[in-house]
Protein backbone atom coordinates (compact mmCIF):
# COMPACT_ATOMS: atom_id res chain seq x y z
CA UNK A 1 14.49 -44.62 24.62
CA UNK A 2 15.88 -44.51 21.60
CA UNK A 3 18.82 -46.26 19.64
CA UNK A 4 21.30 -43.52 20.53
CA UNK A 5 22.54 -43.59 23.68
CA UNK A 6 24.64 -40.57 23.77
CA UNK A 7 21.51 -38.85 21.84
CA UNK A 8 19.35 -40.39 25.20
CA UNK A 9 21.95 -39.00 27.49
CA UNK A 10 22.19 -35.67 25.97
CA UNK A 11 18.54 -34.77 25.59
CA UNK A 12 17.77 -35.30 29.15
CA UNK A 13 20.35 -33.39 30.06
CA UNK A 14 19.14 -30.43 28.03
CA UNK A 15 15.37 -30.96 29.29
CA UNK A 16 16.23 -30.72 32.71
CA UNK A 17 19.03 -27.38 31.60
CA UNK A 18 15.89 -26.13 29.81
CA UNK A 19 13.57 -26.74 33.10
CA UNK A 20 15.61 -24.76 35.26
CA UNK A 21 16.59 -21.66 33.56
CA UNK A 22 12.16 -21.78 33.22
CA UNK A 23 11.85 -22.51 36.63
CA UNK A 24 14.12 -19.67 37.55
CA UNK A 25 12.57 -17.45 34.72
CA UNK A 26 8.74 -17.56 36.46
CA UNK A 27 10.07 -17.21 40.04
CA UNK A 28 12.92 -14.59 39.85
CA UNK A 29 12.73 -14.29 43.75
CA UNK A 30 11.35 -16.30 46.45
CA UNK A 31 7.90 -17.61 47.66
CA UNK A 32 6.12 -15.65 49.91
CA UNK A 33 6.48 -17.70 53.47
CA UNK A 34 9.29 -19.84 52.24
CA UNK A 35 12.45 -20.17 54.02
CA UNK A 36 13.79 -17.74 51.98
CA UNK A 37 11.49 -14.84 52.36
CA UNK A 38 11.72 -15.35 56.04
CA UNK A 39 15.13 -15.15 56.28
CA UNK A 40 15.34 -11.95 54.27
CA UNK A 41 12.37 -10.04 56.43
CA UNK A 42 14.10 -6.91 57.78
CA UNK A 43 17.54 -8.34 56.95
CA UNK A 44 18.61 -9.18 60.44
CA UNK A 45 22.58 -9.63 59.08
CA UNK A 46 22.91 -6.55 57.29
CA UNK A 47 25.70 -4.59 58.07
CA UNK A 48 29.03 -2.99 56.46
CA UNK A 49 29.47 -6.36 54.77
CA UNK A 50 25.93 -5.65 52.62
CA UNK A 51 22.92 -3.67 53.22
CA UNK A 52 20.97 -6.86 52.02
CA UNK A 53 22.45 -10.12 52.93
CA UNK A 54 19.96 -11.84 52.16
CA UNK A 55 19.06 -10.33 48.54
CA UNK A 56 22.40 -10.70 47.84
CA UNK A 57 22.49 -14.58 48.68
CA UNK A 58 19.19 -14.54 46.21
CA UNK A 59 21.43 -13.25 43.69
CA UNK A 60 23.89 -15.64 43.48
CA UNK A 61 22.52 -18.24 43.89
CA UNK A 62 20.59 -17.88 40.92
CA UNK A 63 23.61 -16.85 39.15
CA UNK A 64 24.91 -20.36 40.57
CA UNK A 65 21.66 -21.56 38.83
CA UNK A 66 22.14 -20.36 35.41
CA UNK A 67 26.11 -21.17 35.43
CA UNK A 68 25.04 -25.20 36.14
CA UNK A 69 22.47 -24.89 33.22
CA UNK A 70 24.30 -23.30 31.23
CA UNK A 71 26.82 -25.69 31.00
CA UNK A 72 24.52 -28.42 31.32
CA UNK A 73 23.00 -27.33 27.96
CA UNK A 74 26.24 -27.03 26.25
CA UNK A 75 27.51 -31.12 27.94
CA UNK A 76 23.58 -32.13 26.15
CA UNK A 77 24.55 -31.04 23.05
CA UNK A 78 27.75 -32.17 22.51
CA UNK A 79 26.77 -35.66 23.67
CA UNK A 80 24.02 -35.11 21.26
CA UNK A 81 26.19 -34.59 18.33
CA UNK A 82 28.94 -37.82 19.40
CA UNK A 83 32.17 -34.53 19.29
CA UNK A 84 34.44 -32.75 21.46
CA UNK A 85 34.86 -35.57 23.87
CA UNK A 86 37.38 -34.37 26.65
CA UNK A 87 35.24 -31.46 26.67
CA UNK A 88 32.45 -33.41 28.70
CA UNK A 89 34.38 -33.99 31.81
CA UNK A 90 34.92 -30.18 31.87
CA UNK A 91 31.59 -28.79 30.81
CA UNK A 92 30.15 -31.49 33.53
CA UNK A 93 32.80 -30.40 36.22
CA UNK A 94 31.31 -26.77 36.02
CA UNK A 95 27.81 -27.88 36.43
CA UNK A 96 28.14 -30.34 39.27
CA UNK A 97 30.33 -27.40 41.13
CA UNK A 98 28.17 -24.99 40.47
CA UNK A 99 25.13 -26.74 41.25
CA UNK A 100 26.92 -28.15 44.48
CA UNK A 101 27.96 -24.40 45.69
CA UNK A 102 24.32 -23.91 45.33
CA UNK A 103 23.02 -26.85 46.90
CA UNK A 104 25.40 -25.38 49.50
CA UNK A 105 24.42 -22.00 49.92
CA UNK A 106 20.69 -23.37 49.84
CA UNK A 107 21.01 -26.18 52.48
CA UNK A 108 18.00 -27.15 54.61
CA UNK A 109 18.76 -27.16 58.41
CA UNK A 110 20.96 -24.58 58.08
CA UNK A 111 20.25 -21.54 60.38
CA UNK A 112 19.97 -17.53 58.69
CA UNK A 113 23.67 -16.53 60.10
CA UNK A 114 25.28 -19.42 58.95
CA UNK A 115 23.61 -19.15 55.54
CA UNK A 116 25.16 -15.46 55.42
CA UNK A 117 28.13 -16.62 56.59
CA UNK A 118 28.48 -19.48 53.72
CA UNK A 119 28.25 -16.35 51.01
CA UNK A 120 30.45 -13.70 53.20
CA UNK A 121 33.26 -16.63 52.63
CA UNK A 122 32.24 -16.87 48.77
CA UNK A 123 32.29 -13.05 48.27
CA UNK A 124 35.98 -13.83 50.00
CA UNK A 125 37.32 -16.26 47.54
CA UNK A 126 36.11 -13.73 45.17
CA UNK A 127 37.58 -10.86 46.41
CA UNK A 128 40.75 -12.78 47.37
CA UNK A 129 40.98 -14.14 43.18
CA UNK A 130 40.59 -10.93 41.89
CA UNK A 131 43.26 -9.27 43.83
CA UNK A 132 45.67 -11.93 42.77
CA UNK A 133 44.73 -10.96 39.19
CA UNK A 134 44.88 -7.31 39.99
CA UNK A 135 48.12 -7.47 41.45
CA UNK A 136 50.12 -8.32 37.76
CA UNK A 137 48.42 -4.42 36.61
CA UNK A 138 49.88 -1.26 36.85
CA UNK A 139 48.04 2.11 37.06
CA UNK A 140 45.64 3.91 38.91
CA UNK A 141 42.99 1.99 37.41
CA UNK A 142 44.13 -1.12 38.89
CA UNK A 143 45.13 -0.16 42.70
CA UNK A 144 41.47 1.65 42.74
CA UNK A 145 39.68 -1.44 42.26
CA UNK A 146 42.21 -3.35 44.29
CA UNK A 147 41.57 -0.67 47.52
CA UNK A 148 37.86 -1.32 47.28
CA UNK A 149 38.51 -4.95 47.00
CA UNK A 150 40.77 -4.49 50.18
CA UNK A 151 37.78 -2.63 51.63
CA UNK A 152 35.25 -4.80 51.59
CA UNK A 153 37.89 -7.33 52.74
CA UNK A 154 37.51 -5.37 55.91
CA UNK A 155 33.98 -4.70 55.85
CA UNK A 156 33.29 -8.34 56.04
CA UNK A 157 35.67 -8.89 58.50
CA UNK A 158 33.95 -6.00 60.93
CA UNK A 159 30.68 -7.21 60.50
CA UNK A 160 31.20 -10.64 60.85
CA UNK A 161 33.48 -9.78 64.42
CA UNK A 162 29.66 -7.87 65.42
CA UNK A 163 27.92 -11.32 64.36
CA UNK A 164 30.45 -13.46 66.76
CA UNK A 165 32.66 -14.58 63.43
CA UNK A 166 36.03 -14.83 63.58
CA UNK A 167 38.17 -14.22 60.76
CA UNK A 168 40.83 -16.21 59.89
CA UNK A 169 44.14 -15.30 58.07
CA UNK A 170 45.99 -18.15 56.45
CA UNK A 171 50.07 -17.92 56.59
CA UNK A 172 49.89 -18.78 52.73
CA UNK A 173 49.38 -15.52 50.36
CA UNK A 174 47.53 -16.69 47.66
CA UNK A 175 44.38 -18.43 49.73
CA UNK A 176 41.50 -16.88 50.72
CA UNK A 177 40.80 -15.37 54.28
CA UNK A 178 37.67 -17.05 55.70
CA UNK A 179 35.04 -16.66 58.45
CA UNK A 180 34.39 -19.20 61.25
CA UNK A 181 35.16 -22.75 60.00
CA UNK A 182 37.05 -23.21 56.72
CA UNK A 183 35.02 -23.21 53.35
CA UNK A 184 34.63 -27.07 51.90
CA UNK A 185 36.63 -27.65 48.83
CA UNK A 186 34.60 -27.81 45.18
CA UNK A 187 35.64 -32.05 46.40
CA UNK A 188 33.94 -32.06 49.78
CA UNK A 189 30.77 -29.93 48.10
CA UNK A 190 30.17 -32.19 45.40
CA UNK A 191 31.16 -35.19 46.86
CA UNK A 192 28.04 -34.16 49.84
CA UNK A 193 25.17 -33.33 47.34
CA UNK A 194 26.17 -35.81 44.66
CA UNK A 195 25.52 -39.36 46.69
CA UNK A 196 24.69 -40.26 50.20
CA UNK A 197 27.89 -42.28 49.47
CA UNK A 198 30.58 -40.80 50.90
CA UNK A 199 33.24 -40.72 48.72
CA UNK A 200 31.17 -41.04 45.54
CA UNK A 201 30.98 -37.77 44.58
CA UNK A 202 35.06 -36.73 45.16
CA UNK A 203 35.76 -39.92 42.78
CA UNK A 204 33.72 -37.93 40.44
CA UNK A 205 35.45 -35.01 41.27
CA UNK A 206 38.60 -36.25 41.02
CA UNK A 207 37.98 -37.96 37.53
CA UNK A 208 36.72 -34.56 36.06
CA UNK A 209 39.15 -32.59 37.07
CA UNK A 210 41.80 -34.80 35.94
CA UNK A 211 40.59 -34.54 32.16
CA UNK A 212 40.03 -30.95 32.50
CA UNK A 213 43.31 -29.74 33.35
CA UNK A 214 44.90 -32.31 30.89
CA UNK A 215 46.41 -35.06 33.48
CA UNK A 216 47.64 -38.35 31.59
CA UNK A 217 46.00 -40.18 34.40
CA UNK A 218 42.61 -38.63 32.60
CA UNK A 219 43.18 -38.27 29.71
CA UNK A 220 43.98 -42.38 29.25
CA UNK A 221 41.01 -43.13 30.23
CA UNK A 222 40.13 -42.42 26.72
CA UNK A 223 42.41 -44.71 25.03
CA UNK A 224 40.43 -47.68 23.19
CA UNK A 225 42.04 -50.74 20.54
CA UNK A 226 41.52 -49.25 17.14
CA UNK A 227 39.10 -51.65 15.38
CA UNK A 228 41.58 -51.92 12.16
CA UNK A 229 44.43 -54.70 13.15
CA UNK A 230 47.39 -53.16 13.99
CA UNK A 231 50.45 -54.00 11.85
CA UNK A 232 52.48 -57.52 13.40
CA UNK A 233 54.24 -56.03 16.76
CA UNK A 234 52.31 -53.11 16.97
CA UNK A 235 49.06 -52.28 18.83
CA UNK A 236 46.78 -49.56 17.52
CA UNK A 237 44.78 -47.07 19.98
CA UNK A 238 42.33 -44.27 19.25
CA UNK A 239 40.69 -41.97 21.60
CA UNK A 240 36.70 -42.69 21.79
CA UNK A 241 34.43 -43.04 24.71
CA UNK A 242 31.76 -45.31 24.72
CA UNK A 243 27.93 -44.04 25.50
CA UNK A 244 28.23 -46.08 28.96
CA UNK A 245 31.55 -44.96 29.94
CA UNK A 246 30.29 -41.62 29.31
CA UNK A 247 27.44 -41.95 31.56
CA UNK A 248 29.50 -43.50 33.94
CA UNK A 249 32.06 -40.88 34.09
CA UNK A 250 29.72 -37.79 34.22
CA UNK A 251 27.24 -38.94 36.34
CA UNK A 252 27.87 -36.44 38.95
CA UNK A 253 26.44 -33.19 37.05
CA UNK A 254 22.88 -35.02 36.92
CA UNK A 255 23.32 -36.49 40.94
CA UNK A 256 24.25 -32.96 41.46
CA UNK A 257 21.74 -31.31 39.69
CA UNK A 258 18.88 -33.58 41.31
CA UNK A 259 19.51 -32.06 44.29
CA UNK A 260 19.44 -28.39 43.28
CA UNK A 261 16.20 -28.76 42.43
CA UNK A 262 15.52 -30.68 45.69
CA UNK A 263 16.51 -27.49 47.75
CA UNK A 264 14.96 -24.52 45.44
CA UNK A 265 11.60 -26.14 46.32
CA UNK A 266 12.51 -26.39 50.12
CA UNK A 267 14.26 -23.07 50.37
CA UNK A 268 12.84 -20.56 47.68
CA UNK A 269 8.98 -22.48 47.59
CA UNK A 270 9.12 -23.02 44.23
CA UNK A 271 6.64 -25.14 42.52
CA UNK A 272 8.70 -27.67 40.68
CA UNK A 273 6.08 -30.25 39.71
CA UNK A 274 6.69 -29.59 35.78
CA UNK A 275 10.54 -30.23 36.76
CA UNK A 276 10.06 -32.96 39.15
CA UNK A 277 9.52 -35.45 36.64
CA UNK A 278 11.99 -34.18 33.94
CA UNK A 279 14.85 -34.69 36.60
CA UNK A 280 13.62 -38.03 37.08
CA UNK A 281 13.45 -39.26 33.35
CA UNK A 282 16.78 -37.60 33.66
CA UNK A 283 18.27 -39.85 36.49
CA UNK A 284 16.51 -42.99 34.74
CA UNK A 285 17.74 -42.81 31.81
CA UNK A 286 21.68 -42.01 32.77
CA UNK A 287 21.41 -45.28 35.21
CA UNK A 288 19.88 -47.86 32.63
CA UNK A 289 22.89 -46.23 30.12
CA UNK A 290 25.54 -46.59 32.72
CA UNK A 291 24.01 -50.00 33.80
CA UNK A 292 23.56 -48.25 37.70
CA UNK A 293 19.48 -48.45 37.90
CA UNK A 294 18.28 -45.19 39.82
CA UNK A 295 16.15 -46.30 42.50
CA UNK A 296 14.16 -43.56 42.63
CA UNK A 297 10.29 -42.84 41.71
CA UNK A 298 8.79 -44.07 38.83
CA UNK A 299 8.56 -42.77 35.99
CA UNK A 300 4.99 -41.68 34.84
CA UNK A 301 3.48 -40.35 31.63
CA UNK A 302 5.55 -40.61 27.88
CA UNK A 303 8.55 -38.90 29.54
């Protein structure tokens, strides 16, 4: 603990960023006998849709992995060095979301098809968000990469028909065709591996998102009495954020985080005991700042 707060928040937040990418970095795939490896032996889903299901889920979601450290590094250091203070509610919005689509894709009780399922849907969204890009070009260039997109479109759709998965077509052109149920929104996915509060995490949501895209309902949020007295009549505001409010309002990309780590040790076998305790300074530390104790483990050694 030190006598910056936003220096306290910050640093954990890099620690557990830095953690991560190592974790990640000595792994690279998963442990043999894991739920993982299992689910990949002779690739019981592959098909038209990919040759290697289960690699590919492997793939992204460490690529999931490095987007929600990434950006946790980059929230760390500008709470570090007290600047760029809207930019914290979007830096932490892509962490918690990617973190959550991970926590998602990684979920324990959740069976080999629907696990392959969960990515055929995100390669959808993908496919589905690049076409709408694709479709303001002109030139060859642009229709070839927008028939392959349509093509895999299909692949997915055939293979998933020979799996018992039903694709669905919405009426409206610019979402995303899906298999079996309908993906969770970034909301429902954060607000599920943020708290076992429901609702918690879709506040959180909510609050981010409203900053990020500029909404006045956000952005107000940051409007503080100036500490000079305003002239007789007149009441003087500047934007600043306090180190609580701070920890308050970003506390999802740590929740979300916490339990990223949580499900790479059930799912890939890592061994996270150098994280384990990182993640918990972590969660300390952001609850004493906000005033919201964690009530988690202990804390042990100097961390």
């Amino acid at each position: 603990m030190s006598s910056d707060s936003f220096a306290d928040l910050g640093g954990t937040l890099r620690k557990v960023a830095d953690g991560l990418i190592r974790l990640v970095d000595l792994n690279k795939r998963p442990a043999a006998g894991s739920p993982a490896d299992k689910e990949a032996d002779g690739e019981p889903f592959a098909g038209e849709w990919s040759a290697h299901p289960a690699r590919d889920l492997v793939a992204t979601l460490l690529m999931e992995c490095w987007s929600c450290a990434d950006h946790l590094t980059v929230t760390g250091a500008v709470l570090t060095e007290h600047r760029a203070v809207a930019s914290l509610h979007t830096l932490t919005r892509g962490a918690a979301e990617a973190g959550a689509i991970a926590c998602y894709m990684s979920e324990p009780g959740t069976d080999s098809l629907e696990r392959t399922r969960r990515l055929m849907n995100h390669n959808l969204v993908a496919l589905h968000e690049d076409l709408n890009m694709l479709s303001r070009f002109e030139g060859q260039d642009a229709a070839s990469k927008a028939a392959r997109h349509r093509g895999q479109q299909a692949a997915i759709a055939r293979t998933g028909h020979r799996f018992g998965l039903v694709l669905t077509k919405p009426k409206k052109a610019f979402t995303p065709c899906f298999l079996g149920d309908k993906p969770p929104s970034a909301m429902a996915l954060i607000d599920k591996y943020a708290s076992l509060t429901s609702g918690v995490g879709a506040t959180y949501q909510q609050l981010l998102s409203s900053v990020a895209h500029g909404q006045l309902h956000g952005l107000s949020r940051f409007l503080m009495r100036a500490p000079a007295p305003a002239e007789p009549g007149k009441v003087s505001v500047q934007m600043n954020l306090s180190a609580r409010d701070a920890a308050l309002h970003l506390l999802a990309g740590p929740l979300c985080v916490s339990t990223l780590v949580e499900h790479l040790r059930w799912f890939f076998g890592w061994d996270t005991e150098a994280l384990d305790p990182v993640v918990i300074a972590m969660l300390h530390t952001w609850g004493r700042v906000a005033q919201v104790p964690y009530p988690g483990p202990e804390l042990s050694g100097s961390l």
